[in-house]
C-alpha atoms as a PDB file:
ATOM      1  CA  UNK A   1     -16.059  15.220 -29.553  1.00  0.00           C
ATOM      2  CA  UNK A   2     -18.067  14.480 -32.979  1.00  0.00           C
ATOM      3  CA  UNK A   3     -15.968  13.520 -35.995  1.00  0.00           C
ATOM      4  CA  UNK A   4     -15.228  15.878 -39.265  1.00  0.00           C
ATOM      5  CA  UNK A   5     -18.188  14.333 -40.915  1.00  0.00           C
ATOM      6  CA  UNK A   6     -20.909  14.980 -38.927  1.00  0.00           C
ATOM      7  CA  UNK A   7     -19.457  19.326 -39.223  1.00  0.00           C
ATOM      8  CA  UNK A   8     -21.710  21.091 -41.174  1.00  0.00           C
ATOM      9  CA  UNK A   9     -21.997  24.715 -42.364  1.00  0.00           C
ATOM     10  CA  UNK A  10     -22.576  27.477 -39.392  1.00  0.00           C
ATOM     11  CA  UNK A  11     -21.399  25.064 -36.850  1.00  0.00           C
ATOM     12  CA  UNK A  12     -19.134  26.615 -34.211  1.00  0.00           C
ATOM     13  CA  UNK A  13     -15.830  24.355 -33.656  1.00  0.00           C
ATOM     14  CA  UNK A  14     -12.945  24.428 -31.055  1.00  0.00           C
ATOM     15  CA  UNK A  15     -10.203  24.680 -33.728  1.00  0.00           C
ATOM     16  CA  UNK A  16      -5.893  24.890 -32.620  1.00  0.00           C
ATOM     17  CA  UNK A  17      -7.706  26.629 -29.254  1.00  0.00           C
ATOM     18  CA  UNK A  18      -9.712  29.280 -31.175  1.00  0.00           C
ATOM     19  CA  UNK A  19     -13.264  29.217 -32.021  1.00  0.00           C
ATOM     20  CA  UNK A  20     -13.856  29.083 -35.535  1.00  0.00           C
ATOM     21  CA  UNK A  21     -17.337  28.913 -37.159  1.00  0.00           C
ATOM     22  CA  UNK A  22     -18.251  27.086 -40.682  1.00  0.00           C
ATOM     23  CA  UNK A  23     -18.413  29.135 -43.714  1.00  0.00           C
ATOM     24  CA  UNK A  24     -18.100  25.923 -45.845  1.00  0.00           C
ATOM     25  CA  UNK A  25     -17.446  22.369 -45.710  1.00  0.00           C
ATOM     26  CA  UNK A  26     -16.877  19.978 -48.213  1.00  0.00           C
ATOM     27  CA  UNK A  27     -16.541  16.553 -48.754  1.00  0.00           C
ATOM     28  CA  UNK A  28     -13.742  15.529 -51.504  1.00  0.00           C
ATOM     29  CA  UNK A  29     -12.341  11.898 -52.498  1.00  0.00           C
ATOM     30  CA  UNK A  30      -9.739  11.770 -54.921  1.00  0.00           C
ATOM     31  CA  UNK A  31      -8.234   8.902 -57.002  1.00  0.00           C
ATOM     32  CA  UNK A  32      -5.551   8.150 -54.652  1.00  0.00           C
ATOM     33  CA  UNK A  33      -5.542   7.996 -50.914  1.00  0.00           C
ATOM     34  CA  UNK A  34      -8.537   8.360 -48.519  1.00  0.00           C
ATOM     35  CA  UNK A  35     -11.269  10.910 -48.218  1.00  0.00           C
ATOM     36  CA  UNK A  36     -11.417  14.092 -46.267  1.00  0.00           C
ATOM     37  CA  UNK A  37     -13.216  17.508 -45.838  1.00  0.00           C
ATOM     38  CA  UNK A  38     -11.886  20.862 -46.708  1.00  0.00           C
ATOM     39  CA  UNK A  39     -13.821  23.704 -44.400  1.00  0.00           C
ATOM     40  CA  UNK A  40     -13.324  27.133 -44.814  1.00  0.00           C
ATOM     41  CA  UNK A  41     -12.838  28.593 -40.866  1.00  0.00           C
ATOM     42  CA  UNK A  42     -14.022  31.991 -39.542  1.00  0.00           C
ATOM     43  CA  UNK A  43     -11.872  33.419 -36.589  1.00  0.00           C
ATOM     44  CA  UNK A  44     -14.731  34.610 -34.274  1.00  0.00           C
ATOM     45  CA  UNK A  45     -12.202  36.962 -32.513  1.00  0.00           C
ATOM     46  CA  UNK A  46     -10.332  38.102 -34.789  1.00  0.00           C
ATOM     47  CA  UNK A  47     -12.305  37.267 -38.873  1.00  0.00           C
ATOM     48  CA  UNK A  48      -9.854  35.234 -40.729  1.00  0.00           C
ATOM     49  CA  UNK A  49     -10.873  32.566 -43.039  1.00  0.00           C
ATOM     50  CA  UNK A  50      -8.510  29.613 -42.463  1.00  0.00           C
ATOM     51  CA  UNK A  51      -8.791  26.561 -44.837  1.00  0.00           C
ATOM     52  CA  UNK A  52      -8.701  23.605 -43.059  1.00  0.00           C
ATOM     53  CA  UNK A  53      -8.122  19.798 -44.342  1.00  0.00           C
ATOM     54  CA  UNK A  54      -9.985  17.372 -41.894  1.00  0.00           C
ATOM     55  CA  UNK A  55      -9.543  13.458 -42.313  1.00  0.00           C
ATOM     56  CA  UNK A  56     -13.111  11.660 -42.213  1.00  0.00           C
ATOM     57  CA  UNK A  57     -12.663  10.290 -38.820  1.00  0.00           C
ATOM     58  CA  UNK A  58     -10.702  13.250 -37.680  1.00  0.00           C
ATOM     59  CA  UNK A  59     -11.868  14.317 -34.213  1.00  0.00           C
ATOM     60  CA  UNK A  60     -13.360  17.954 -33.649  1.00  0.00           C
ATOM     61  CA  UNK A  61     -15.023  19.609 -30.650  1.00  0.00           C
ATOM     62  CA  UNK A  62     -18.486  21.139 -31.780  1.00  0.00           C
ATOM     63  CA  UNK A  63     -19.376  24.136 -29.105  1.00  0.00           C
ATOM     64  CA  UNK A  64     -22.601  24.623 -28.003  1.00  0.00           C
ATOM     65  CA  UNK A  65     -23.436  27.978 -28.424  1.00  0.00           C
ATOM     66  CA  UNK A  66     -26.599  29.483 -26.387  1.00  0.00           C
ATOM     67  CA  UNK A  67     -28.011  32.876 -28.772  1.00  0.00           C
ATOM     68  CA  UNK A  68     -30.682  34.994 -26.974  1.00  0.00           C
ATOM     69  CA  UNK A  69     -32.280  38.345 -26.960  1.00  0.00           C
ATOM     70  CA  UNK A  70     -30.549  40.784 -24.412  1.00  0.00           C
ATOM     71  CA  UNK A  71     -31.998  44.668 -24.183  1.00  0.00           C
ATOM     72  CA  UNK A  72     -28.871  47.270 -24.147  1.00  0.00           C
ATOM     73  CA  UNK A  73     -28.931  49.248 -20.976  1.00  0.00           C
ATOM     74  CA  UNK A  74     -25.687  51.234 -21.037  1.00  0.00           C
ATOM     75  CA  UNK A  75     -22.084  51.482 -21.683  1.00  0.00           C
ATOM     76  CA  UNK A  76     -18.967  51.371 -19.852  1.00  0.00           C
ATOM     77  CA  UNK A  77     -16.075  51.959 -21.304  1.00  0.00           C
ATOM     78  CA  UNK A  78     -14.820  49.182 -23.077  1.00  0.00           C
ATOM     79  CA  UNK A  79     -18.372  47.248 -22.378  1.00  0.00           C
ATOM     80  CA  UNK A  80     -22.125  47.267 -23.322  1.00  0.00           C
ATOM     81  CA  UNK A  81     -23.707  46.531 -20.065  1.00  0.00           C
ATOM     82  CA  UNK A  82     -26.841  44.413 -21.544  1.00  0.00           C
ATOM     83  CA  UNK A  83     -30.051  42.496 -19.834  1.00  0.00           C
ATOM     84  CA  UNK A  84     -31.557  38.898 -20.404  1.00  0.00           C
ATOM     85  CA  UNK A  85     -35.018  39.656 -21.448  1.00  0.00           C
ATOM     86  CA  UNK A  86     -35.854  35.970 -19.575  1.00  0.00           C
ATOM     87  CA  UNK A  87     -33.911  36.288 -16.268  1.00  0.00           C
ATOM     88  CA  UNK A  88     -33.197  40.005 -15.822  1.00  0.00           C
ATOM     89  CA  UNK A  89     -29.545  39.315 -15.624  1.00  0.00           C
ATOM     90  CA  UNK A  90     -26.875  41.861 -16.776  1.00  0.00           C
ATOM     91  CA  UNK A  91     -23.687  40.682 -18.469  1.00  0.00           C
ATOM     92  CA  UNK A  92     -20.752  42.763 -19.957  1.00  0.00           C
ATOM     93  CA  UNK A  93     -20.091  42.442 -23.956  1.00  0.00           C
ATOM     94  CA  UNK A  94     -17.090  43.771 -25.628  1.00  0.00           C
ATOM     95  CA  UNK A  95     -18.142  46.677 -27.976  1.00  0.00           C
ATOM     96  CA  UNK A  96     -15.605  45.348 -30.735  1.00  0.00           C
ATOM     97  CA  UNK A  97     -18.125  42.287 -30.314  1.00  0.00           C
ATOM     98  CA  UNK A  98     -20.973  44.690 -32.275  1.00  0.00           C
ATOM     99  CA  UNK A  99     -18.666  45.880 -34.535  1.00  0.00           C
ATOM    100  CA  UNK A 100     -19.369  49.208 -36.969  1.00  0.00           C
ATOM    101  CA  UNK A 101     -23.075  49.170 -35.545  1.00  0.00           C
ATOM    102  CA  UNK A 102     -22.541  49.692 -32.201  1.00  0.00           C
ATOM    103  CA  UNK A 103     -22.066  53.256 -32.650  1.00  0.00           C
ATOM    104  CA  UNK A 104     -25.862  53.250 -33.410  1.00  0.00           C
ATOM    105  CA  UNK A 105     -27.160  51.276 -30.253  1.00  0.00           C
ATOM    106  CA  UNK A 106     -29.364  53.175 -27.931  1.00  0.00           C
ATOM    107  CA  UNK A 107     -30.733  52.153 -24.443  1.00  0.00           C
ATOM    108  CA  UNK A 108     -33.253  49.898 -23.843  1.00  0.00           C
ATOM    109  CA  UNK A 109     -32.655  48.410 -28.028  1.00  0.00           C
ATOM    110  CA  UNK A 110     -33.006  44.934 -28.131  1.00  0.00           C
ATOM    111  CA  UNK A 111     -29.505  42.626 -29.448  1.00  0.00           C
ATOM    112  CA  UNK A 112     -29.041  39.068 -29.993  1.00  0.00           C
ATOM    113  CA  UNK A 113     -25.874  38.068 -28.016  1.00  0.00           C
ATOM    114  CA  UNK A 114     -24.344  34.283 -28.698  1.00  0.00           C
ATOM    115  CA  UNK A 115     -22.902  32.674 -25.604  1.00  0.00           C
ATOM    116  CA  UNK A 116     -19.956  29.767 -25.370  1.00  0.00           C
ATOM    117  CA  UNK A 117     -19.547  28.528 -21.528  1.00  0.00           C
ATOM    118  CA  UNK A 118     -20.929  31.793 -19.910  1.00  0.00           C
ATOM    119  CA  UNK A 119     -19.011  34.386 -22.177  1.00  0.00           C
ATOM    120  CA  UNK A 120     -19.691  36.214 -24.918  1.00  0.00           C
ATOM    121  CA  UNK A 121     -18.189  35.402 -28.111  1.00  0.00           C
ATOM    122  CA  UNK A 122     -20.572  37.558 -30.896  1.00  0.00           C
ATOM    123  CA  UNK A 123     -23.018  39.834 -30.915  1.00  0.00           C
ATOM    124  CA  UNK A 124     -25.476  41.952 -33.122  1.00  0.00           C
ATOM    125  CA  UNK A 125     -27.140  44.647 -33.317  1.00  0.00           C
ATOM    126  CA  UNK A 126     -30.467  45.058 -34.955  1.00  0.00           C
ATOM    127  CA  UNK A 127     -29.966  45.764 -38.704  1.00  0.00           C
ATOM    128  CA  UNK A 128     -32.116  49.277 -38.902  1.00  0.00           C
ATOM    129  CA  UNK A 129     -32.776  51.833 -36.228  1.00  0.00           C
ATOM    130  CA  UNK A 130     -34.642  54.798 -35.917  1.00  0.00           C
ATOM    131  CA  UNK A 131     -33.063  57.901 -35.235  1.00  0.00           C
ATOM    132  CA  UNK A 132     -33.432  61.661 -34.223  1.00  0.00           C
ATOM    133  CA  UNK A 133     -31.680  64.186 -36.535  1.00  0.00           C
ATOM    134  CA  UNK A 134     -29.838  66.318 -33.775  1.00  0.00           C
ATOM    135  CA  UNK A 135     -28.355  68.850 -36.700  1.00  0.00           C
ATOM    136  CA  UNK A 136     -28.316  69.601 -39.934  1.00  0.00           C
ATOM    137  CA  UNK A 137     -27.471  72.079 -42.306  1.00  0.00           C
ATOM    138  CA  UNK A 138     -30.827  73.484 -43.994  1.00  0.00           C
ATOM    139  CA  UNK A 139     -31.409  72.761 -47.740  1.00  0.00           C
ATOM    140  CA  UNK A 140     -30.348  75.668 -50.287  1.00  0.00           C
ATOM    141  CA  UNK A 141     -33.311  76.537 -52.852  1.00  0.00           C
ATOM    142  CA  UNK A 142     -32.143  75.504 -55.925  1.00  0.00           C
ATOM    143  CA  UNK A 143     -29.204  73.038 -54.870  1.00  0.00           C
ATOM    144  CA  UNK A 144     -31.057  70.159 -56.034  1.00  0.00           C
ATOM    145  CA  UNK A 145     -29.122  67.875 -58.085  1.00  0.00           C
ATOM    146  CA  UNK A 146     -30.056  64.077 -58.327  1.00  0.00           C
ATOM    147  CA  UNK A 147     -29.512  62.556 -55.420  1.00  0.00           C
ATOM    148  CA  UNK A 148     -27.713  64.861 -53.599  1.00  0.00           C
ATOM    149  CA  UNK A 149     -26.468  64.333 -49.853  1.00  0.00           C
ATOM    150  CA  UNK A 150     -26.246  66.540 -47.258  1.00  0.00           C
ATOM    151  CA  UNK A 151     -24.392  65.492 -43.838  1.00  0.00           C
ATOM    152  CA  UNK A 152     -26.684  65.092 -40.676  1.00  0.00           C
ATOM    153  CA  UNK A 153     -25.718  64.183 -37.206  1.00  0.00           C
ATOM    154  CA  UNK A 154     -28.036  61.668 -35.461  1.00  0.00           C
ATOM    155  CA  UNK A 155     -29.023  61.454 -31.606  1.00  0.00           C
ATOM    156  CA  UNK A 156     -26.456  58.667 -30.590  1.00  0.00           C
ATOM    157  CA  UNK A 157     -23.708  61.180 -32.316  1.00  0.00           C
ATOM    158  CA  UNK A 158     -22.751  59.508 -35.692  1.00  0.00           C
ATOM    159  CA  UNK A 159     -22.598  61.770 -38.458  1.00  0.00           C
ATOM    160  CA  UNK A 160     -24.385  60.008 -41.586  1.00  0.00           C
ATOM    161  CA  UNK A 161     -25.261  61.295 -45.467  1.00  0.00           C
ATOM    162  CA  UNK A 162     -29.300  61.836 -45.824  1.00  0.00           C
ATOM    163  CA  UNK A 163     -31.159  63.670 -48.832  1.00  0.00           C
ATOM    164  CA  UNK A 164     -31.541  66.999 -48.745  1.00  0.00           C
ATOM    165  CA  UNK A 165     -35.137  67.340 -48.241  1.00  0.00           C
ATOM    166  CA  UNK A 166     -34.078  65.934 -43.919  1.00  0.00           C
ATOM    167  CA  UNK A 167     -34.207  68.431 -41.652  1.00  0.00           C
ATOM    168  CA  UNK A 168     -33.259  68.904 -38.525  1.00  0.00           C
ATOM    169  CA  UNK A 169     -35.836  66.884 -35.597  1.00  0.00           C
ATOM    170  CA  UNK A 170     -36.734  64.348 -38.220  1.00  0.00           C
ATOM    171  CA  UNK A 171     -36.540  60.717 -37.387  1.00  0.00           C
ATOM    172  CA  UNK A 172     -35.091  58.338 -39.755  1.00  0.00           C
ATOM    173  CA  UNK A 173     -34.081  54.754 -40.370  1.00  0.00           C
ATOM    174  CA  UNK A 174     -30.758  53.752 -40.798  1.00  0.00           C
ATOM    175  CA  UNK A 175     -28.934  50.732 -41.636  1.00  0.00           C
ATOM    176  CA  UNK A 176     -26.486  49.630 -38.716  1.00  0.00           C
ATOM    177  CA  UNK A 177     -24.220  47.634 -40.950  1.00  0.00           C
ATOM    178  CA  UNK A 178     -23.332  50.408 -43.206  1.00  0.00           C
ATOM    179  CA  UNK A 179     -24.149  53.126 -41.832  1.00  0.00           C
ATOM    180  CA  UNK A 180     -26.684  54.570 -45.017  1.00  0.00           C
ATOM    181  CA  UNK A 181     -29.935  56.434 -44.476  1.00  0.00           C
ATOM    182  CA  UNK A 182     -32.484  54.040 -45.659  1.00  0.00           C
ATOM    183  CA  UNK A 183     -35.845  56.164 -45.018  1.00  0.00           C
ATOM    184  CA  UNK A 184     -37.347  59.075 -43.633  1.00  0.00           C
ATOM    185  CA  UNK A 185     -39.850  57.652 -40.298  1.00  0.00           C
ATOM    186  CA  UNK A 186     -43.136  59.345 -39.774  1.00  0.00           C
END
């Protein structure tokens, strides 16, 4: 147990039974009564920001969080089955864990997975991959207005917007967080 003052930002707390991790602390002392801290809270599980008012000598429990490098081997079905790169074991991680870029792993990718007491509690993918065009409609002559996006489906299945000039067997970058095509890949 450590006491609200010695929380700072990106710390990962024990909070009402939830982990909760540190957007923000800060320190205030009015006029009247004693100090304290206000931190804004981070769900892990679930996102939501909960502001928090700590006393100075309030009691918290800090979590000691282990982050490595795991390589993605496969999925099953609610699960990413994925491989310490150290000791060659395999662990299961929640796909919701990933979030919106885990529709863009492929096998044998390299993720950073964060670990409380044995389980998993986030994840993340890298933030650009490099993917195969599977199909994609062909460019019309002439049907070249500024920045103009075609749709394109990619090897791992997700359909994304590229420029017109992509064709179909090309390989290129794109960013896992939102989903955009960021370059074409030589």
């Amino acid at each position: 147990m450590a006491k609200a003052s010695e929380i700072k930002s990106g710390n990962i707390l024990r909070y009402n039974g939830e982990l909760v991790t540190v957007d923000e602390i800060i320190h205030r002392t009015p006029g009247k009564g004693g100090a304290f801290y206000i931190g804004k809270l981070r769900n892990i599980k679930t996102g939501k920001i909960v502001e928090a008012r700590l006393g100075t000598d309030e009691q918290v429990e800090i979590c000691r969080v282990e982050t490595n490098d795991y390589q993605y081997l496969y999925e099953e079905g609610d699960y990413f089955i994925v491989m310490d790169n150290n000791t060659f074991e395999q662990i299961s991680v929640e796909k919701k864990l990933f979030g919106p870029s885990a529709k863009f792993l492929k096998e044998g990718m390299n993720v950073i997975v964060s670990m409380e007491s044995d389980e998993p509690i986030m994840a993340q993918a890298p933030t650009s991959v490099e993917l195969e065009i599977t199909y994609t409609e062909p460019a019309v002559k002439g049907d070249t207005s500024t920045n103009a996006l075609k749709s394109a489906t990619v090897s791992t299945g997700v359909e994304i917007r590229v420029p017109l000039f992509v064709n179909q067997g090309d390989k290129v970058r794109v960013d896992t967080r939102t989903g955009d095509y960021i370059e074409r890949v030589k």
